[in-house]
PDB file of N, CA and C in Angstrom:
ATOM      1  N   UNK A   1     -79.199 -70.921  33.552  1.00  0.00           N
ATOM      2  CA  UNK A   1     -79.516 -71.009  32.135  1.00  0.00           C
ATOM      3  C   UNK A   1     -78.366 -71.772  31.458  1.00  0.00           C
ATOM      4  N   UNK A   2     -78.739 -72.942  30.693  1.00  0.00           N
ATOM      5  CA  UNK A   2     -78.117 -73.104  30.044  1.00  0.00           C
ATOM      6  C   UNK A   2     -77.205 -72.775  28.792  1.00  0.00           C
ATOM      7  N   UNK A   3     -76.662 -73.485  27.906  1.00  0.00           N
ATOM      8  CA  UNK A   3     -75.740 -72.989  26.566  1.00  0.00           C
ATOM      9  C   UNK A   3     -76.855 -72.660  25.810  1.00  0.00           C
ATOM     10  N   UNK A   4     -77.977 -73.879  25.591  1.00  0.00           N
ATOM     11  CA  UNK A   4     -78.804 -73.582  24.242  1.00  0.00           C
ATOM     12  C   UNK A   4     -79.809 -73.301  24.571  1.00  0.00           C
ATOM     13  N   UNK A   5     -80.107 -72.801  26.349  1.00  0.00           N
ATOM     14  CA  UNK A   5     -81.375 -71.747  26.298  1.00  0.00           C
ATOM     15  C   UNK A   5     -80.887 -70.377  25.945  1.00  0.00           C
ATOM     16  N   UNK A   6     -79.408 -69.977  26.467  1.00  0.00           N
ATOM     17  CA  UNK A   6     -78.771 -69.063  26.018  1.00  0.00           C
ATOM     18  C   UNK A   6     -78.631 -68.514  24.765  1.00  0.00           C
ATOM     19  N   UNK A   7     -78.234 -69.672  23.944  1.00  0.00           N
ATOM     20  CA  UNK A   7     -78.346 -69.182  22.575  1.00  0.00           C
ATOM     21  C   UNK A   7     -79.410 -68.892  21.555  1.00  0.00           C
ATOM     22  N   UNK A   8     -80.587 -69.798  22.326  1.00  0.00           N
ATOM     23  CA  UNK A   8     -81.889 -69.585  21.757  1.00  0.00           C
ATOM     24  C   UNK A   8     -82.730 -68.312  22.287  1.00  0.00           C
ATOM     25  N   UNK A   9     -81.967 -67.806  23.734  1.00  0.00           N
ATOM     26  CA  UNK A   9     -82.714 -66.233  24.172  1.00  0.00           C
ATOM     27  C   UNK A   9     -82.209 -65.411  23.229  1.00  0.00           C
ATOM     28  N   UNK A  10     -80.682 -65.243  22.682  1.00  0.00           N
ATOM     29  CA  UNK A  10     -79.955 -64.846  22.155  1.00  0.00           C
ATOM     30  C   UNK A  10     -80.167 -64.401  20.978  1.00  0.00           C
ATOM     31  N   UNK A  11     -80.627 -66.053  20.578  1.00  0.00           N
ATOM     32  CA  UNK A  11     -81.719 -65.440  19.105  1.00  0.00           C
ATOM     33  C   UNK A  11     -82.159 -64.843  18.475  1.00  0.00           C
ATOM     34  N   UNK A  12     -83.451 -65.231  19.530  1.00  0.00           N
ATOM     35  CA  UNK A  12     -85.024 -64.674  19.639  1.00  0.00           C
ATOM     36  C   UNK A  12     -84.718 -62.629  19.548  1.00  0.00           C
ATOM     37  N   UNK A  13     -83.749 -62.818  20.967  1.00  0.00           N
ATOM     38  CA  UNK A  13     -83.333 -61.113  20.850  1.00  0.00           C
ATOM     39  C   UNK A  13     -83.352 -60.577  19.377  1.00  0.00           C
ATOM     40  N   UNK A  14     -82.224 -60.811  19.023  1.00  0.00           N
ATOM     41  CA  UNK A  14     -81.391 -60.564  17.717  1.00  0.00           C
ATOM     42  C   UNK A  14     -82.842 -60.803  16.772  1.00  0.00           C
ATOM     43  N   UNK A  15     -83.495 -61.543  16.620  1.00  0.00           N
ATOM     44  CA  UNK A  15     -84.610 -61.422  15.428  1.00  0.00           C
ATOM     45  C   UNK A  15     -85.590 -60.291  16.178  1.00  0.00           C
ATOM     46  N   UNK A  16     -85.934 -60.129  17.330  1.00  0.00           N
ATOM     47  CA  UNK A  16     -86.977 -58.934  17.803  1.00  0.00           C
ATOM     48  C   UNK A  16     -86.095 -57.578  17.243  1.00  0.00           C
ATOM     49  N   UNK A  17     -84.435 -57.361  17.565  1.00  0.00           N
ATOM     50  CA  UNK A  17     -84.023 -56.236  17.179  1.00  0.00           C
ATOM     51  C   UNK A  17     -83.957 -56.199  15.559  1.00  0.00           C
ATOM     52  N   UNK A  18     -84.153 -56.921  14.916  1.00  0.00           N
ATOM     53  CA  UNK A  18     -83.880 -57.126  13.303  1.00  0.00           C
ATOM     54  C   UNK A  18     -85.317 -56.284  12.709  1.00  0.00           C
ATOM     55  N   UNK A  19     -86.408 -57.220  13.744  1.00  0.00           N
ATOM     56  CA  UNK A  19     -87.944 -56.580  13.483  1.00  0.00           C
ATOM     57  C   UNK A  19     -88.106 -55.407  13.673  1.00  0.00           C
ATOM     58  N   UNK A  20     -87.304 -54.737  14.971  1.00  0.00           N
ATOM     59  CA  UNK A  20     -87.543 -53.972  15.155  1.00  0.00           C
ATOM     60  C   UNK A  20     -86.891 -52.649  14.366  1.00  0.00           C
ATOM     61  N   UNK A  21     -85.643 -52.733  13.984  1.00  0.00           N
ATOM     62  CA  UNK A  21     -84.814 -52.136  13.197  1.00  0.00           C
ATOM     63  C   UNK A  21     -85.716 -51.881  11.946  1.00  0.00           C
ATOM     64  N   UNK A  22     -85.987 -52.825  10.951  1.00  0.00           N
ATOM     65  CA  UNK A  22     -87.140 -52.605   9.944  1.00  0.00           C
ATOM     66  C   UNK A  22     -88.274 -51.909  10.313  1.00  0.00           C
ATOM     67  N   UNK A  23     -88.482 -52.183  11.689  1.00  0.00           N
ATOM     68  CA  UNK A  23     -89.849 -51.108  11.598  1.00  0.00           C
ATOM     69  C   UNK A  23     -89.352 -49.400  11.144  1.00  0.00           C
ATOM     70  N   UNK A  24     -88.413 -49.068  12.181  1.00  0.00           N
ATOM     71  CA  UNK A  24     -87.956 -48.009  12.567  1.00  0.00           C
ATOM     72  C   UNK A  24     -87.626 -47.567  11.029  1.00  0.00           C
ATOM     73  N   UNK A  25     -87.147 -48.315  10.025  1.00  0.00           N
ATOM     74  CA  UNK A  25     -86.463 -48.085   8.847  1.00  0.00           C
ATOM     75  C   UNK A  25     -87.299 -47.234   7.868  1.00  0.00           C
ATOM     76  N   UNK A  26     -88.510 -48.614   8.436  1.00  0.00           N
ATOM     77  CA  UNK A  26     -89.950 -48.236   7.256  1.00  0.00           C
ATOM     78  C   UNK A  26     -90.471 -46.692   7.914  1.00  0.00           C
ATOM     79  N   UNK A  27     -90.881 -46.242   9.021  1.00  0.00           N
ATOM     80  CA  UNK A  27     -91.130 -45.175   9.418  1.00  0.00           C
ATOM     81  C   UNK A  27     -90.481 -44.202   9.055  1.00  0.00           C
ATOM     82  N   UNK A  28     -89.215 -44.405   9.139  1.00  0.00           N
ATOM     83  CA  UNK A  28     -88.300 -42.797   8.610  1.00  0.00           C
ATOM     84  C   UNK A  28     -88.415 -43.153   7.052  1.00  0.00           C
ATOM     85  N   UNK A  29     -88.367 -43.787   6.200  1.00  0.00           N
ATOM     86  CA  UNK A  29     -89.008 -43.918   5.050  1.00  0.00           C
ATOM     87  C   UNK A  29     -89.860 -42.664   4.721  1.00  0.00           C
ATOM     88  N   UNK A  30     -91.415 -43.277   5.743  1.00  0.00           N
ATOM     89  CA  UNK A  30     -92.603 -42.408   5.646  1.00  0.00           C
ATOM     90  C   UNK A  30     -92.316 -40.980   5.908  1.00  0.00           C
ATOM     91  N   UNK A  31     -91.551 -40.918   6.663  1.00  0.00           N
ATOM     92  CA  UNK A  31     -91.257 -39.438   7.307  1.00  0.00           C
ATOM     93  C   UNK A  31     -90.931 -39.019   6.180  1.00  0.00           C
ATOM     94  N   UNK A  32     -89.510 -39.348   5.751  1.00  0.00           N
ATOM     95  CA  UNK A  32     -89.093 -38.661   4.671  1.00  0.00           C
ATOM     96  C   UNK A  32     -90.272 -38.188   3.424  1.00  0.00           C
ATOM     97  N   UNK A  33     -90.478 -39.459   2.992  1.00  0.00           N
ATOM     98  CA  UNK A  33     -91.756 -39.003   1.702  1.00  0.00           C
ATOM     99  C   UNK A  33     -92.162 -37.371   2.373  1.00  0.00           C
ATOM    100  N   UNK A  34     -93.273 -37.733   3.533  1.00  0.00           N
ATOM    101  CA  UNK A  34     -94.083 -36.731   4.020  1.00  0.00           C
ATOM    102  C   UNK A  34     -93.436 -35.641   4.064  1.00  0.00           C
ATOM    103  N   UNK A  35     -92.149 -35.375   4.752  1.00  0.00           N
ATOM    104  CA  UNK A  35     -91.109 -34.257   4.491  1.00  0.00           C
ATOM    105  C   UNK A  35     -90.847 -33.946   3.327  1.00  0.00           C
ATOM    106  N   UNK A  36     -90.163 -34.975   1.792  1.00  0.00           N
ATOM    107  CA  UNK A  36     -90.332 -33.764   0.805  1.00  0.00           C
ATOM    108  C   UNK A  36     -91.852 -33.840   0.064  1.00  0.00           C
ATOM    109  N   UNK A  37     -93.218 -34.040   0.271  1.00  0.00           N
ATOM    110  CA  UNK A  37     -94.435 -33.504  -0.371  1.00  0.00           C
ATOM    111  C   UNK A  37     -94.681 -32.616   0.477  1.00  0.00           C
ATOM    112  N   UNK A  38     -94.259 -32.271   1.535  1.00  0.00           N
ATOM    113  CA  UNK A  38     -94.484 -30.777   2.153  1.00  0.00           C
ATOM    114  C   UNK A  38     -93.350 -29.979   1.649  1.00  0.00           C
ATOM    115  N   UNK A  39     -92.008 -30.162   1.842  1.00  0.00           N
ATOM    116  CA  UNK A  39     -91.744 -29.475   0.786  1.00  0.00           C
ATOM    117  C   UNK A  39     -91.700 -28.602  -0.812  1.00  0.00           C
ATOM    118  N   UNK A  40     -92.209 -29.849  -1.345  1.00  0.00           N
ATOM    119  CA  UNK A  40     -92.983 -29.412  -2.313  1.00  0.00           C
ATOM    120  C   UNK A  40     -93.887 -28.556  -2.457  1.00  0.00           C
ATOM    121  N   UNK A  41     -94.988 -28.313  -1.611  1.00  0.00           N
ATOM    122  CA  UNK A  41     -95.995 -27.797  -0.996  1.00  0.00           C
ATOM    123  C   UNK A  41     -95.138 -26.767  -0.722  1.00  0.00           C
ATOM    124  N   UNK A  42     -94.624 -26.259   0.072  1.00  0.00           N
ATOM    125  CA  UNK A  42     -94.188 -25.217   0.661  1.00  0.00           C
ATOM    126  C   UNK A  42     -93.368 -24.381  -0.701  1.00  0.00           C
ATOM    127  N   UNK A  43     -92.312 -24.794  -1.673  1.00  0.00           N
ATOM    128  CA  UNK A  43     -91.658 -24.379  -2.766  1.00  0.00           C
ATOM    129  C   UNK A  43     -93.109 -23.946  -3.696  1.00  0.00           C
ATOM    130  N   UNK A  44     -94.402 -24.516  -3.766  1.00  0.00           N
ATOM    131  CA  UNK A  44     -95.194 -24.466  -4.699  1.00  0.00           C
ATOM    132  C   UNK A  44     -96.139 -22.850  -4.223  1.00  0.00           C
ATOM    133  N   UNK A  45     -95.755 -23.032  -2.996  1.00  0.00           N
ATOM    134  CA  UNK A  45     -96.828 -21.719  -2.504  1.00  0.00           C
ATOM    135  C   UNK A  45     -95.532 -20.365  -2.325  1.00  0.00           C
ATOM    136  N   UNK A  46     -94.610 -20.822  -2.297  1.00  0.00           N
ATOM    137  CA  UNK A  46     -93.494 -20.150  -2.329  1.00  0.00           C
ATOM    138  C   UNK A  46     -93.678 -19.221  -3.763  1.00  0.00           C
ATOM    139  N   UNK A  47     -93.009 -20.275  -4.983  1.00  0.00           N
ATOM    140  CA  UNK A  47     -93.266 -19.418  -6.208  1.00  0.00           C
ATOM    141  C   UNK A  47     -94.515 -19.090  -6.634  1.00  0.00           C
ATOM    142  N   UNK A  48     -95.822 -19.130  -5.850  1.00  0.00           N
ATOM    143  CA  UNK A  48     -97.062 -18.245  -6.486  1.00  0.00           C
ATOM    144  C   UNK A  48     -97.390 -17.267  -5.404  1.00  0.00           C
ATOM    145  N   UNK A  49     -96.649 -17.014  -4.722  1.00  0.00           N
ATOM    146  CA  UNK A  49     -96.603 -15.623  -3.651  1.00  0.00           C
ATOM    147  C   UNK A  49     -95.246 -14.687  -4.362  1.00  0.00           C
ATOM    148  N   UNK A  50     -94.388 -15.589  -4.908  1.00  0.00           N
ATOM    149  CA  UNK A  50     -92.936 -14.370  -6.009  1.00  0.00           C
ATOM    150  C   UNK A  50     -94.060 -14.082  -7.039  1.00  0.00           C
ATOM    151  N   UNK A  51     -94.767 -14.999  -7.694  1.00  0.00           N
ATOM    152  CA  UNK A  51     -94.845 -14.127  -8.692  1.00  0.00           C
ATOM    153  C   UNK A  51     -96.500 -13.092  -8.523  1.00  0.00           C
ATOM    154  N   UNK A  52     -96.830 -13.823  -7.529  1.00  0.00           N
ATOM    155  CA  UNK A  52     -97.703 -12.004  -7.119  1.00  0.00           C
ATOM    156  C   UNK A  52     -97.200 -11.032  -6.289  1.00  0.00           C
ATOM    157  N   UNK A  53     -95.942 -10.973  -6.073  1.00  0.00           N
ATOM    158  CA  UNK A  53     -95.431 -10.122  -5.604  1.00  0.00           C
ATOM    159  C   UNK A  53     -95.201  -9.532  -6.882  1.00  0.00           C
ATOM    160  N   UNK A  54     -94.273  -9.969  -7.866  1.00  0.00           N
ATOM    161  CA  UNK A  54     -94.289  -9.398  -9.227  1.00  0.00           C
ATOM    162  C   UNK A  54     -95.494  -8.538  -9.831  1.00  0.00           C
ATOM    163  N   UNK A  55     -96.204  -9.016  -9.907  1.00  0.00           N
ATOM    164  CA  UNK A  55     -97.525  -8.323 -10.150  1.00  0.00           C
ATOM    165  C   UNK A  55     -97.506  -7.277  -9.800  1.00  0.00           C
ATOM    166  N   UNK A  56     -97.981  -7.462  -8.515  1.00  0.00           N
ATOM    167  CA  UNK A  56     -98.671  -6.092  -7.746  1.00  0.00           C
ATOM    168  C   UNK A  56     -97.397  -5.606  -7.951  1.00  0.00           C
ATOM    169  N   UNK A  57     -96.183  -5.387  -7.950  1.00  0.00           N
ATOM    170  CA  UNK A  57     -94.952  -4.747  -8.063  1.00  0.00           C
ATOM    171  C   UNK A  57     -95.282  -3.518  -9.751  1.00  0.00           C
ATOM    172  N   UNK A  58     -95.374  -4.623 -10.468  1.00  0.00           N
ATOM    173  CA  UNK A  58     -95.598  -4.269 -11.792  1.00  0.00           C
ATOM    174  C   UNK A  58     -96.987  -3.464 -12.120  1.00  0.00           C
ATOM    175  N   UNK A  59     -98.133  -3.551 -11.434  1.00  0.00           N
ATOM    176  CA  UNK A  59     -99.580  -2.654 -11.280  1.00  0.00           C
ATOM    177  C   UNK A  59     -99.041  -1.595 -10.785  1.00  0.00           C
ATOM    178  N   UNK A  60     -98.214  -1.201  -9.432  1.00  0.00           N
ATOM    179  CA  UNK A  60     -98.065  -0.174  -8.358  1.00  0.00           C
ATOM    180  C   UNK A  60     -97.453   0.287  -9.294  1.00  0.00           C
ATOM    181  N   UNK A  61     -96.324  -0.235 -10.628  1.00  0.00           N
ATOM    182  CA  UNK A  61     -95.407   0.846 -10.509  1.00  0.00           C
ATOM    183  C   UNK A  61     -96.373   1.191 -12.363  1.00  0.00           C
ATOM    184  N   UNK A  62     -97.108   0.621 -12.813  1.00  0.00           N
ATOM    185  CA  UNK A  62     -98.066   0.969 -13.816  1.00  0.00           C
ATOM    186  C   UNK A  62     -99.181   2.081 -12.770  1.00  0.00           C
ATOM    187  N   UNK A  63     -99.769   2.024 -11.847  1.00  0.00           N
ATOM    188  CA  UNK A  63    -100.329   2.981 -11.620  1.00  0.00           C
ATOM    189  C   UNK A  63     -99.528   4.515 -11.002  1.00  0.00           C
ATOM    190  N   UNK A  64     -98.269   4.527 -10.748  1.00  0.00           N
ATOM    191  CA  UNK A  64     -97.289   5.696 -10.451  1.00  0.00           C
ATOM    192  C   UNK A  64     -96.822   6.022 -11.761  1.00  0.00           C
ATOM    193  N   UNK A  65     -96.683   5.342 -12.731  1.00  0.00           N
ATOM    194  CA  UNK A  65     -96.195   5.811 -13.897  1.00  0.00           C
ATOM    195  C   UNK A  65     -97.694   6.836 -14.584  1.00  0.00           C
ATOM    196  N   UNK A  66     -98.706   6.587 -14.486  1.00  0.00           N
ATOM    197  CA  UNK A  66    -100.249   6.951 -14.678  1.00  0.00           C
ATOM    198  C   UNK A  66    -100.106   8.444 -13.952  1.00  0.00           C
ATOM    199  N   UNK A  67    -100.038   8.650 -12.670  1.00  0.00           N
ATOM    200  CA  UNK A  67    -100.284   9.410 -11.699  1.00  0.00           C
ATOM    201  C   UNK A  67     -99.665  10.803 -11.567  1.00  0.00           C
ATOM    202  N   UNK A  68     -98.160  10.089 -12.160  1.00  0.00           N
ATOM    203  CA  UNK A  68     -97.223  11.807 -12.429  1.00  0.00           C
ATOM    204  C   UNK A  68     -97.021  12.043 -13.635  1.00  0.00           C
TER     205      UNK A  68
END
């Protein structure tokens, strides 16, 4: 192999890893998004399970206050 098939394999490499680097970039991108709207999701079902825990906390102790 020559100098300037060398430098032209050399290249070519270097622009496939450039492409390829951007791909990889854009994907963990996506990941991320998808990671915090499940988060979100998860914090959203989070605070409407506290505050029916509250509830029923607040009924149980309205129906024991009733009872004795």
């Amino acid at each position: 192999m020559n100098r300037e098939e060398f430098e032209n394999s050399s290249s070519q490499k270097l622009q496939e890893a450039v492409l390829k680097a951007k791909r990889i970039r854009k994907l963990l991108r996506h990941l991320e998004k998808d990671i915090l709207n499940k988060q979100d999701i998860i914090n959203n079902y989070q605070h409407k399970f506290a505050k029916l825990q509250k509830q029923m906390l607040e009924m149980l102790a309205l129906i024991y206050s009733k009872g004795s």
